[in-house]
Protein backbone atom coordinates (compact mmCIF):
# COMPACT_ATOMS: atom_id res chain seq x y z
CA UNK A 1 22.58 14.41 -2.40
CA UNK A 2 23.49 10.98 -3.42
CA UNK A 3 20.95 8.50 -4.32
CA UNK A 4 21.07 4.44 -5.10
CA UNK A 5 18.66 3.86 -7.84
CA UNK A 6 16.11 1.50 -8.82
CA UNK A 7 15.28 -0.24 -11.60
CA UNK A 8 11.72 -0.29 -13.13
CA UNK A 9 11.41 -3.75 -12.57
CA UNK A 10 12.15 -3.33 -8.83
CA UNK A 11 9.44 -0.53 -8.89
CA UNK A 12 7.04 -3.19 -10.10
CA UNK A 13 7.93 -5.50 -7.42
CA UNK A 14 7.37 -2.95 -4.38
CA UNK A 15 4.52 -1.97 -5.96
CA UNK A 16 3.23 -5.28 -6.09
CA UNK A 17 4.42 -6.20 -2.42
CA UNK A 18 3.08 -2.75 -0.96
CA UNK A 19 -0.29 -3.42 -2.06
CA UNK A 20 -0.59 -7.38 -1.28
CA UNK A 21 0.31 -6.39 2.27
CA UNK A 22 -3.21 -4.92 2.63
CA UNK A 23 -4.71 -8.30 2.19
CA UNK A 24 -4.26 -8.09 6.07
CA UNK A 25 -7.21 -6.11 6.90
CA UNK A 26 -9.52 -6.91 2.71
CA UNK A 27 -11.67 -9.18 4.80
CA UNK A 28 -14.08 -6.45 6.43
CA UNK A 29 -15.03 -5.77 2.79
CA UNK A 30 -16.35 -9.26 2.74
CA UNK A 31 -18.12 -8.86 5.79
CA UNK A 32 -20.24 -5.95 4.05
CA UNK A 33 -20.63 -6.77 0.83
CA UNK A 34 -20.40 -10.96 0.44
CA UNK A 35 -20.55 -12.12 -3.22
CA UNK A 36 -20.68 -9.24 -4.82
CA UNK A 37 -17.26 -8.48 -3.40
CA UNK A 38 -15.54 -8.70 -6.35
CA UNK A 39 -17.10 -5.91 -8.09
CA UNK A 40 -15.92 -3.30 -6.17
CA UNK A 41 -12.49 -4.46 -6.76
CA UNK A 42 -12.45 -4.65 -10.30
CA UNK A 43 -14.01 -1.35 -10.69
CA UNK A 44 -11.14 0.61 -8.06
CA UNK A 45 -8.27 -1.10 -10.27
CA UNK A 46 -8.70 1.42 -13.44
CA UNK A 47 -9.69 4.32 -10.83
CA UNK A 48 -6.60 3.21 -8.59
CA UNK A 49 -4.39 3.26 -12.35
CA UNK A 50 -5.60 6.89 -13.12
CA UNK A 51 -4.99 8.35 -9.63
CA UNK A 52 -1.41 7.37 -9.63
CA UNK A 53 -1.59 9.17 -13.29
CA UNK A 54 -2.68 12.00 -11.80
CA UNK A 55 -0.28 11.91 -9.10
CA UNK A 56 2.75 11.52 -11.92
CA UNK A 57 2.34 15.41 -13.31
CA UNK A 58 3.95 16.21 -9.60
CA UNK A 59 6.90 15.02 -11.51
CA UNK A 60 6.02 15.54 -15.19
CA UNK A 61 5.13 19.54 -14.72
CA UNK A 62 7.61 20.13 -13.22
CA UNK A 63 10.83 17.85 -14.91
CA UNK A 64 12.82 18.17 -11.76
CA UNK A 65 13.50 14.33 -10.63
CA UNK A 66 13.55 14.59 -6.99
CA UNK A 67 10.15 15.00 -5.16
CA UNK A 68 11.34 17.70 -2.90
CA UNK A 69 12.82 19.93 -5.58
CA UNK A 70 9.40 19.47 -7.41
CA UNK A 71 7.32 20.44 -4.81
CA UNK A 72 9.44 23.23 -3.71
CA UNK A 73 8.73 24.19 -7.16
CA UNK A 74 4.95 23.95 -7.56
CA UNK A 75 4.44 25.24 -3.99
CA UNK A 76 7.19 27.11 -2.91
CA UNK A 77 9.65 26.21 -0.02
CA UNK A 78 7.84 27.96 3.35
CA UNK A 79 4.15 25.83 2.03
CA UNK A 80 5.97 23.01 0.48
CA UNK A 81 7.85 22.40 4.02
CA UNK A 82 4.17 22.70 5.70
CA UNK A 83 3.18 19.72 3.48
CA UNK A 84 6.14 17.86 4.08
CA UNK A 85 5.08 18.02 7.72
CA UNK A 86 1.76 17.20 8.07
CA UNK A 87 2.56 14.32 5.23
CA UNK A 88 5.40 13.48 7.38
CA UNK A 89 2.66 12.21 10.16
CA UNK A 90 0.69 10.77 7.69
CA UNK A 91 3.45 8.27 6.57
CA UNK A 92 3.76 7.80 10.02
CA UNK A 93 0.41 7.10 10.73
CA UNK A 94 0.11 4.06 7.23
CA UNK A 95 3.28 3.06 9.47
CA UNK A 96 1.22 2.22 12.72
CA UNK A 97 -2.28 1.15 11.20
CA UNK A 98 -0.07 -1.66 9.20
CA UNK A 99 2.37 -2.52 12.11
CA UNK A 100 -0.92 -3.28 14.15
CA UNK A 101 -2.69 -5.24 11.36
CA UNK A 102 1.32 -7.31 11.31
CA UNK A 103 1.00 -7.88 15.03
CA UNK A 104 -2.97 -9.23 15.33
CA UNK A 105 -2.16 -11.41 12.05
CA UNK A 106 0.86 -13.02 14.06
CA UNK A 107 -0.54 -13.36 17.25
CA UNK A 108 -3.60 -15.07 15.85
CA UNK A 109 -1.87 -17.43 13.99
CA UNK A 110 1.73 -18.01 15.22
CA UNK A 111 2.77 -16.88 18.11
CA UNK A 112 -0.59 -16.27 20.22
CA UNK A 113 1.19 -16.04 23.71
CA UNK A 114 3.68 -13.34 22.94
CA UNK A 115 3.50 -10.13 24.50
CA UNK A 116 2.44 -7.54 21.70
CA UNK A 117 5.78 -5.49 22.88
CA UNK A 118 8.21 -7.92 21.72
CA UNK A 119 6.38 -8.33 18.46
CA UNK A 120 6.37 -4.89 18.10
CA UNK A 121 10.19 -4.07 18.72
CA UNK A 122 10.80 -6.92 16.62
CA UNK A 123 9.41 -5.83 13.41
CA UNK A 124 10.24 -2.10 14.01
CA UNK A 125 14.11 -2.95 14.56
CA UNK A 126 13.55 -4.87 11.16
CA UNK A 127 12.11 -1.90 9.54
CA UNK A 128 14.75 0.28 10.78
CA UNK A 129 17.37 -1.79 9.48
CA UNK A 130 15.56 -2.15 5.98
CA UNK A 131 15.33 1.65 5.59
CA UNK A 132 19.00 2.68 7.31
CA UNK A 133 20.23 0.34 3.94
CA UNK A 134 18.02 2.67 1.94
CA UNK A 135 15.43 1.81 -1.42
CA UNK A 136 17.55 -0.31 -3.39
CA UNK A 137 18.07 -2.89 -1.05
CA UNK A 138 14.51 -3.07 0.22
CA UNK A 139 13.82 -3.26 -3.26
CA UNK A 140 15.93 -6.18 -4.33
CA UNK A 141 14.12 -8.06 -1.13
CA UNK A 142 10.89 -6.99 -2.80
CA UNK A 143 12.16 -9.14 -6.03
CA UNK A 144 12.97 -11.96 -3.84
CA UNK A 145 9.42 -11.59 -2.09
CA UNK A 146 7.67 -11.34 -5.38
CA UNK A 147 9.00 -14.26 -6.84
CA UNK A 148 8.09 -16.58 -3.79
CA UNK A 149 4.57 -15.15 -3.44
CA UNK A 150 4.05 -15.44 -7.93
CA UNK A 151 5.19 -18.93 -7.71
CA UNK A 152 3.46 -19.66 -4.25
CA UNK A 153 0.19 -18.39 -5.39
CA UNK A 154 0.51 -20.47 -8.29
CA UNK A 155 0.93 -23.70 -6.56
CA UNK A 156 -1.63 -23.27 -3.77
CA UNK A 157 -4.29 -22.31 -6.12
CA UNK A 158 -3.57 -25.43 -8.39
CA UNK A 159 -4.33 -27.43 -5.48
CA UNK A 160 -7.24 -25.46 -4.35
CA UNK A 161 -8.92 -26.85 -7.57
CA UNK A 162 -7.95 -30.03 -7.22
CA UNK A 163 -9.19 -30.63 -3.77
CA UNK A 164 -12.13 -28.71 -4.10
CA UNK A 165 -14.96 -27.93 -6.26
CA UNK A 166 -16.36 -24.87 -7.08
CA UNK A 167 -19.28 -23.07 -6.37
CA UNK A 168 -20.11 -20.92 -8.82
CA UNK A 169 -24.05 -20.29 -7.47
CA UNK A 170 -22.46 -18.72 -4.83
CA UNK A 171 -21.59 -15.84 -6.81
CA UNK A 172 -25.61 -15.28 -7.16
CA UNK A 173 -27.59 -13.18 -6.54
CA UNK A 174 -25.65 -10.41 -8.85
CA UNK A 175 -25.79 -6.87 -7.85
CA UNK A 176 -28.72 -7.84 -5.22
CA UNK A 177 -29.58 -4.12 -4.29
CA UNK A 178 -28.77 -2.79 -7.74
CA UNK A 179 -25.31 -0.55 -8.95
CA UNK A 180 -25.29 2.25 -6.55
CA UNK A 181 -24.40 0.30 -3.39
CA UNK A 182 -20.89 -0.58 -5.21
CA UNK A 183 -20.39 3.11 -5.64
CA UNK A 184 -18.67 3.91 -2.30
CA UNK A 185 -16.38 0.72 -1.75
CA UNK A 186 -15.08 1.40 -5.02
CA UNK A 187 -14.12 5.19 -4.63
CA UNK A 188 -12.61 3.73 -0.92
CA UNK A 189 -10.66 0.69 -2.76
CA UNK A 190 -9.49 2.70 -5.26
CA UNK A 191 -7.83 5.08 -2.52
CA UNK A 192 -7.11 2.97 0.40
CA UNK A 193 -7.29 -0.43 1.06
CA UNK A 194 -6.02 -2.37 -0.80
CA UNK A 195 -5.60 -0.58 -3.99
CA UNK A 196 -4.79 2.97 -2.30
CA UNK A 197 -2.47 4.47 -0.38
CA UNK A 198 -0.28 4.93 -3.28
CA UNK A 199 1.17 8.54 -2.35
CA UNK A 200 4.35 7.42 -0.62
CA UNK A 201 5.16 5.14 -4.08
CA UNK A 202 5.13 8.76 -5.47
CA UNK A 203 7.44 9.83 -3.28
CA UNK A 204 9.72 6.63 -3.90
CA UNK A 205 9.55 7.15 -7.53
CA UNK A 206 11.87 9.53 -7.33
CA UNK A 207 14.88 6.55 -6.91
CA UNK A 208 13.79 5.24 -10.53
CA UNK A 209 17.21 5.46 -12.59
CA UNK A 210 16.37 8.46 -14.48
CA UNK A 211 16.85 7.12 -18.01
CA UNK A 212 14.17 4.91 -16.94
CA UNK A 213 11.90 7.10 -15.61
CA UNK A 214 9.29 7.69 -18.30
CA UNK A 215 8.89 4.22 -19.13
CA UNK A 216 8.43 3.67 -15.05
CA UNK A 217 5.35 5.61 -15.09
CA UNK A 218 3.84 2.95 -17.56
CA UNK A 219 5.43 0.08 -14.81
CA UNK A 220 3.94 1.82 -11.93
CA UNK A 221 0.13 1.23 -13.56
CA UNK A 222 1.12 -2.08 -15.27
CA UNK A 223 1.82 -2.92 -11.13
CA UNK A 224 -1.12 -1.51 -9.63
CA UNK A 225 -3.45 -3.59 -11.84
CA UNK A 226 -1.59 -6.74 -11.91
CA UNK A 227 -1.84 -7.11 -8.03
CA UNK A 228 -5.69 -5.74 -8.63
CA UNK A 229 -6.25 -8.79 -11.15
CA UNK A 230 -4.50 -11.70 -7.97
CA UNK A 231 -6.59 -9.21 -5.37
CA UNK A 232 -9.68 -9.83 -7.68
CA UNK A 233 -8.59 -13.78 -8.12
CA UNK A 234 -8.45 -14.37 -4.86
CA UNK A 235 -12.08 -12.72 -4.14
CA UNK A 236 -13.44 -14.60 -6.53
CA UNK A 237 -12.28 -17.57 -5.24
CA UNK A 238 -13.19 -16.53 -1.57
CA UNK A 239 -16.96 -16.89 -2.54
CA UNK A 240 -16.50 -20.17 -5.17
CA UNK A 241 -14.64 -22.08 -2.39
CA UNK A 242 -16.14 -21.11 1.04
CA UNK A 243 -19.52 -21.51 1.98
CA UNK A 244 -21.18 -18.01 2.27
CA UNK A 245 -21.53 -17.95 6.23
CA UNK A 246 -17.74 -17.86 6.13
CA UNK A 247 -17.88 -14.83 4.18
CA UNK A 248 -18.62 -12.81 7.53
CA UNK A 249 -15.23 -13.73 8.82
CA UNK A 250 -13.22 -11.01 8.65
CA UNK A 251 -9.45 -10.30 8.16
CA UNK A 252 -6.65 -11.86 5.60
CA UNK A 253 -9.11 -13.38 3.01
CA UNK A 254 -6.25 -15.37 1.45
CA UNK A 255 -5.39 -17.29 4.99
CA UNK A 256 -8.93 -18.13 5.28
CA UNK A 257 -9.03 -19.61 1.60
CA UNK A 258 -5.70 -21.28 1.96
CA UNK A 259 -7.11 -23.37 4.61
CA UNK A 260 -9.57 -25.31 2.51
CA UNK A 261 -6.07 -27.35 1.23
CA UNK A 262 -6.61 -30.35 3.10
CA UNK A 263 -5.54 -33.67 2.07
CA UNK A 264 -5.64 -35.90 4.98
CA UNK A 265 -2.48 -36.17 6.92
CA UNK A 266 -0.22 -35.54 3.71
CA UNK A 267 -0.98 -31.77 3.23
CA UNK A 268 -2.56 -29.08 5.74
CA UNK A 269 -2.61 -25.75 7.37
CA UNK A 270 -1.38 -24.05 4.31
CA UNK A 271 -2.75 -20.72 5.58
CA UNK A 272 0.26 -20.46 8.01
CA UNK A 273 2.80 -20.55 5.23
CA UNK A 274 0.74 -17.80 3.16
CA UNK A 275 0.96 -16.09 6.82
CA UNK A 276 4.27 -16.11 6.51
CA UNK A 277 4.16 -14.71 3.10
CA UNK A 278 2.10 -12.28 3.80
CA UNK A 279 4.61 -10.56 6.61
CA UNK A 280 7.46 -10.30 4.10
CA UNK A 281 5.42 -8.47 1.86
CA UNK A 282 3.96 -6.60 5.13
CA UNK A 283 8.01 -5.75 5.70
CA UNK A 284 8.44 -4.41 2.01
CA UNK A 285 5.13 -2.00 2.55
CA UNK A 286 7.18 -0.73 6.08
CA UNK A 287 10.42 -0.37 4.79
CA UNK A 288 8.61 1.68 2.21
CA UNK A 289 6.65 4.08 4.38
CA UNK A 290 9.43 4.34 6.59
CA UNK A 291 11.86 5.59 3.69
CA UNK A 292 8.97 8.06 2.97
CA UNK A 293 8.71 9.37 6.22
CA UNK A 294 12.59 10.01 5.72
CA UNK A 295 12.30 12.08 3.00
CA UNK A 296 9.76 14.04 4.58
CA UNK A 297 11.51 14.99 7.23
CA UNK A 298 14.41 15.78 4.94
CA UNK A 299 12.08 18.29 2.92
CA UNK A 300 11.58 20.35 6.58
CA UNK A 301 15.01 19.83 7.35
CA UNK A 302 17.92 17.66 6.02
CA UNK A 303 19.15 14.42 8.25
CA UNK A 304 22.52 14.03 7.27
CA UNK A 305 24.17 12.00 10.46
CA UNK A 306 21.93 10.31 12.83
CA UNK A 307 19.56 8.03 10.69
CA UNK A 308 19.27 5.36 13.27
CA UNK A 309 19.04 7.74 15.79
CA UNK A 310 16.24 9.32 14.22
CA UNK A 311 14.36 5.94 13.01
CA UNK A 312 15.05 4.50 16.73
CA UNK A 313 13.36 7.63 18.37
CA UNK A 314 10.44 7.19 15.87
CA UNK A 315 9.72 3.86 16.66
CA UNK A 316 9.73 4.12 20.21
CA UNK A 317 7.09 7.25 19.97
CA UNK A 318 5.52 4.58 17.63
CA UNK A 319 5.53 1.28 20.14
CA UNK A 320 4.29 3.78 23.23
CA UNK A 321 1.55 4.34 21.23
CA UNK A 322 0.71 1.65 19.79
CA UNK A 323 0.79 -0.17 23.35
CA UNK A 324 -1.13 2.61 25.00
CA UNK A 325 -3.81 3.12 22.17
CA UNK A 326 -4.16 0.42 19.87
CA UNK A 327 -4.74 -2.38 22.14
CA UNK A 328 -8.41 -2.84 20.97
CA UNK A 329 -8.07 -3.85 17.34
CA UNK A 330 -11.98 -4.49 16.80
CA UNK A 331 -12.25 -0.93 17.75
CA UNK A 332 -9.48 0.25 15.74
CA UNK A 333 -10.40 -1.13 12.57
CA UNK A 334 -13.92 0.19 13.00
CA UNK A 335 -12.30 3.61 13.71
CA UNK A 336 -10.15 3.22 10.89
CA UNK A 337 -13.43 2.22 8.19
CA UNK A 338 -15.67 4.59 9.58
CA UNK A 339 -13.66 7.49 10.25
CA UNK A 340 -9.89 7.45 8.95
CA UNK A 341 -10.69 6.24 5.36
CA UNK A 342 -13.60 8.15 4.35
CA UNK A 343 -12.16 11.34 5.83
CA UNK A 344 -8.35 11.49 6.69
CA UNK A 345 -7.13 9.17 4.05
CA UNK A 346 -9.24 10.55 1.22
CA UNK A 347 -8.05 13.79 2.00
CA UNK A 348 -4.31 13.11 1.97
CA UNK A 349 -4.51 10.26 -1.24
CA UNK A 350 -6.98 12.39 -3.22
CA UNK A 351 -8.54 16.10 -2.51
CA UNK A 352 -4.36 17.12 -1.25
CA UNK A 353 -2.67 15.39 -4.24
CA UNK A 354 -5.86 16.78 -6.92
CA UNK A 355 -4.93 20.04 -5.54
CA UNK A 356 -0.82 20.18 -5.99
CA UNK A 357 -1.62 18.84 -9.32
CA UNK A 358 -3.75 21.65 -10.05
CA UNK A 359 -1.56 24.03 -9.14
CA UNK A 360 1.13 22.65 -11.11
CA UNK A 361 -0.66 22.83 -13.98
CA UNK A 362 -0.63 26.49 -13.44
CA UNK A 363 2.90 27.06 -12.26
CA UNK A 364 3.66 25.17 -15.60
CA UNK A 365 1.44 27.82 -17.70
CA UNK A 366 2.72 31.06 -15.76
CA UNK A 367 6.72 29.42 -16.36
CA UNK A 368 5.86 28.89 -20.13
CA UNK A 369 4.39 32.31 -20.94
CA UNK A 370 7.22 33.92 -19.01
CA UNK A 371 9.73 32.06 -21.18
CA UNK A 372 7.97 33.22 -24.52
CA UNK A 373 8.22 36.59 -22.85
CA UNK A 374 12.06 36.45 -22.69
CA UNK A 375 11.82 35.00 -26.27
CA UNK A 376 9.68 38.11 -27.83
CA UNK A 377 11.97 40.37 -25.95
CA UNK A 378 14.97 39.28 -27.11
């Protein structure tokens, strides 16, 4: 099968993109936990580092560079093909939750009168398009994203300091109700939002140019923790900048900070520009998941005509859905912290993933004592 390759710089760029895009739905973490936010997020960066490590010996047991050759060969091809399916729903499922965190951040902001329908078909026909071109050209976009957010980010938070002063105070008290409380936002950050969710990169890893690949693996954590230093930046400054009652407003925690940039009539509502920042990087996280989905559907069964057709169907399952199911998104969000996170998520980004791994470990000790067994008989 032909593939267009990546480049390990490109990896480091959807990585980066793919996780900022959870900055969408952050703010419910600062609803719980207030100052001590920030704790919680430095902690799930090395944890969020050594699960993608973990995830890597998929590939590294194995040394076949395609992820459904690999787990074809841990697995075999009748349980490998059940795992591509149920994963295959999974992807799907990442798909909707951030498609309806996309469609409440615009119609709060931007475009509050539009029905959620159009919204919807709109960014779903821009998905589609983004992963009929295929990785490398969502990932070149991801460059172009990057380097607008990096040098945004820089700017805004330059004049963040000069406008305003800091609070540090509000930082206090430290670890009010001792360690333990930090325990379980961690494990979840680490996992899922933001830091998580880090299984379909696996499955994109597999478009690295392969003379690059080992030295991706290194990329891949250098990624994750650079976007968990800016996610850990920008809680930090969420509790120096902001008085602590506006701590208990949820959602994008950047948009809310960005808005504190106010200098008279010359400079204001800089939260709608990192809005619009936030939705290309949103777009790099879909084209993503939707690429994954892809390939999972290619592990049951190859698509070799038809990818539009195939995408198109998907999306309208996705929009009837979505419209039918999702309109309450106070109720999905508490759905998706109470339930989905602690028990769906956790089982397909860790206990799943843990387990393959495990089992590779062995397929890789019963394939090297065979092959000393040929040697001693020859």
């Amino acid at each position: 099968m032909e593939k267009t390759y990546i480049s390990r710089r490109q990896l480091f760029t959807l990585i980066y993109a793919y996780i900022l895009s959870n900055e969408l739905t952050r703010g419910i973490y600062l609803y719980h936990y207030r100052q001590s936010t920030w704790i919680p997020v430095l902690l799930a960066i090395p944890l969020s580092c050594f699960l993608f490590f973990v995830y890597s010996f998929i590939y590294k047991n194995t040394d076949y560079p395609d992820f459904k050759t690999a787990m074809e060969r841990i697995l075999g091809k009748f349980f490998s093909k059940i795992l591509f399916f149920i994963y295959f729903f999974y992807f799907l499922l990442l798909f909707a939750l951030k498609l309806r965190d996309l469609v409440e951040l615009v119609s709060i902001y931007t475009m509050q009168h539009s029905p959620f329908w159009m919204l919807y078909a709109f960014y779903l026909l821009v998905a589609i398009y983004c992963a009929v071109k295929g990785i490398e050209v969502i990932a070149r976009y991801s460059g172009l994203v990057f380097a607008i957010t990096f040098f945004s980010f820089v700017l805004f938070f330059v004049l963040l300091a000069i406008v305003n002063e800091p609070e540090f105070q509000n930082l206090l008290p430290f670890m009010p109700h001792g360690f333990l409380e930090f325990v379980n936002p961690t494990l979840r950050m680490a996992y899922s939002v933001p830091l998580g969710e880090l299984f379909p990169i696996l499955v994109i890893f597999q478009y690295v140019r392969p003379e690059q690949k080992k030295q991706a693996f290194k990329t891949s954590y250098f990624g994750i923790a650079a976007i968990g230093v800016t996610l850990l930046i920008i809680s930090i400054a969420n509790i120096v900048y902001l008085e602590a009652e506006a701590l208990i407003l949820g959602y994008a925690p950047i948009v809310r900070l960005w808005r504190r940039i106010d200098i008279e009539d010359f400079i204001q509502r800089l939260d709608l520009v990192m809005v619009n920042i936030l939705l290309l990087n949103v777009m790099v996280k879909s084209g993503v998941l939707f690429v994954a989905v892809k390939a999972m559907a290619d592990g049951i069964k190859e698509i070799k005509k038809g990818q539009i057709i195939f995408y198109g169907l998907l999306s309208i399952g996705l929009m009837a859905l979505l419209l039918f199911l999702a309109r309450d998104y106070p109720k999905i969000l508490n759905i998706r912290f109470r339930i989905l996170i602690p028990y769906l998520i956790s089982a397909f980004e860790v206990f799943i993933p843990i387990l393959v791994v495990i089992i590779s470990f062995f397929r890789k000790k019963q394939a090297a004592g065979a092959e000393k067994q040929v040697e001693y008989n020859i």
